[in-house]
Protein backbone atom coordinates (compact mmCIF):
# COMPACT_ATOMS: atom_id res chain seq x y z
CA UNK A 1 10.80 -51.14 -14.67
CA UNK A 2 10.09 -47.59 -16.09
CA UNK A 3 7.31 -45.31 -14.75
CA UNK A 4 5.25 -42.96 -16.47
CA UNK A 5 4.19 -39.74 -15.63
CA UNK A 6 1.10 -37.81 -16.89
CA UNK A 7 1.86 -33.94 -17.61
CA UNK A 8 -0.36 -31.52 -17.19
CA UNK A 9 -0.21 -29.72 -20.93
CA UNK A 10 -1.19 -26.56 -22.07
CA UNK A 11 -0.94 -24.65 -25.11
CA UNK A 12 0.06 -20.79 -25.80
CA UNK A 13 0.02 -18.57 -28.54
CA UNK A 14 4.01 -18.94 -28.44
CA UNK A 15 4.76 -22.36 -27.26
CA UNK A 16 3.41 -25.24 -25.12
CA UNK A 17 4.51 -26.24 -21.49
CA UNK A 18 4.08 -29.22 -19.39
CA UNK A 19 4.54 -29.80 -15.85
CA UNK A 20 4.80 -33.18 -14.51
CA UNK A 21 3.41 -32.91 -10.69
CA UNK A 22 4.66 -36.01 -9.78
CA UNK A 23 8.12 -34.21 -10.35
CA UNK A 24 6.97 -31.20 -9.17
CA UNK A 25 8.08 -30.02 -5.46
CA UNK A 26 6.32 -26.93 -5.29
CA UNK A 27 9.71 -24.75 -4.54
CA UNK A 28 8.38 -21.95 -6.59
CA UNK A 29 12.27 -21.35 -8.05
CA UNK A 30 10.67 -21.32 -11.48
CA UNK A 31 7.98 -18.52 -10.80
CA UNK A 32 11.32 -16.70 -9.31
CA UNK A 33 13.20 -16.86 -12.04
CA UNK A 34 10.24 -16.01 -14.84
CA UNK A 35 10.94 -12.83 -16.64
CA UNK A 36 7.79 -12.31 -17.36
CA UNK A 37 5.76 -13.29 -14.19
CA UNK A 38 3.72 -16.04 -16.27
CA UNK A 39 3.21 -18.40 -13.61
CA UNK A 40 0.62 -18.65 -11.21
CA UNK A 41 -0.07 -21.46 -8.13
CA UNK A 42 -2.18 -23.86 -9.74
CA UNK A 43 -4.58 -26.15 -7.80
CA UNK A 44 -3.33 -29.48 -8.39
CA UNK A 45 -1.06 -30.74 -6.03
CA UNK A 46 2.83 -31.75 -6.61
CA UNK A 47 4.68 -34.66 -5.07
CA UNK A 48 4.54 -33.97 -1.38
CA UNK A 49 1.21 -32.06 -1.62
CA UNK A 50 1.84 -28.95 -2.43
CA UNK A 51 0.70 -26.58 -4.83
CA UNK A 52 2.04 -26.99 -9.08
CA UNK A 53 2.49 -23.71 -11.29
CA UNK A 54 0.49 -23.22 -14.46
CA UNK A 55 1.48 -20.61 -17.21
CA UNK A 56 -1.18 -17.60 -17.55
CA UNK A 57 -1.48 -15.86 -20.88
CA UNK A 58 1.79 -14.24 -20.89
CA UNK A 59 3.85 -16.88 -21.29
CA UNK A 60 6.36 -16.45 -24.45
CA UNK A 61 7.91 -20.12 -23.84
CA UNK A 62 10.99 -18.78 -23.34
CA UNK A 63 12.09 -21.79 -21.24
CA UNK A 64 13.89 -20.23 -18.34
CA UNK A 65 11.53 -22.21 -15.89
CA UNK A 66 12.54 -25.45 -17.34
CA UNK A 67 16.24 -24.69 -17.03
CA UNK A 68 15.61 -23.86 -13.62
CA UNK A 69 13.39 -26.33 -12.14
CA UNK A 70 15.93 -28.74 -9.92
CA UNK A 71 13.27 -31.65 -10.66
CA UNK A 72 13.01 -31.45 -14.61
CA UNK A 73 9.17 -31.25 -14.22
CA UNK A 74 8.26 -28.42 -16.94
CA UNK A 75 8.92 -28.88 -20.40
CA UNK A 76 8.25 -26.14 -23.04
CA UNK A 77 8.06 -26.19 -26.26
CA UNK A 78 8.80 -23.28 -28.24
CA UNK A 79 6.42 -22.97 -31.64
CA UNK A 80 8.50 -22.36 -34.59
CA UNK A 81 7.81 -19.17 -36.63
């Protein structure tokens, strides 16, 4: 039996990125790792209750939070020029 999971979308002037909080652990690696400082605690909740990211206006989709996320909950999408 397969189970879905809804992401949590949004769209940037370079890209788009999803996080998928029932993947999401809160660990904050991602937010560590972001060259850029693009992502802020967001208010809905992950798997064990804590606290999901969300991209801010900087984000330039460069994808280094996917690679790092142990869970495989973000997904971004780079827009092509």
């Amino acid at each position: 039996m397969s189970v879905a999971y809804k992401a949590l979308s949004f769209e940037g002037n370079k890209g788009s990125w999803s996080i998928f909080p029932k993947l999401c652990k809160g660990c904050g690696l991602c937010r560590e790792k972001c060259p850029k400082n693009c992502l802020d605690w967001s208010l809905n909740l992950g798997v064990y209750g804590t606290p999901t990211v969300e991209p801010n206006n900087d984000c330039t989709a460069c994808g280094i939070c996917a690679s790092v996320c142990p869970d495989c909950a973000i997904v971004v999408v780079k827009k092509k020029k």
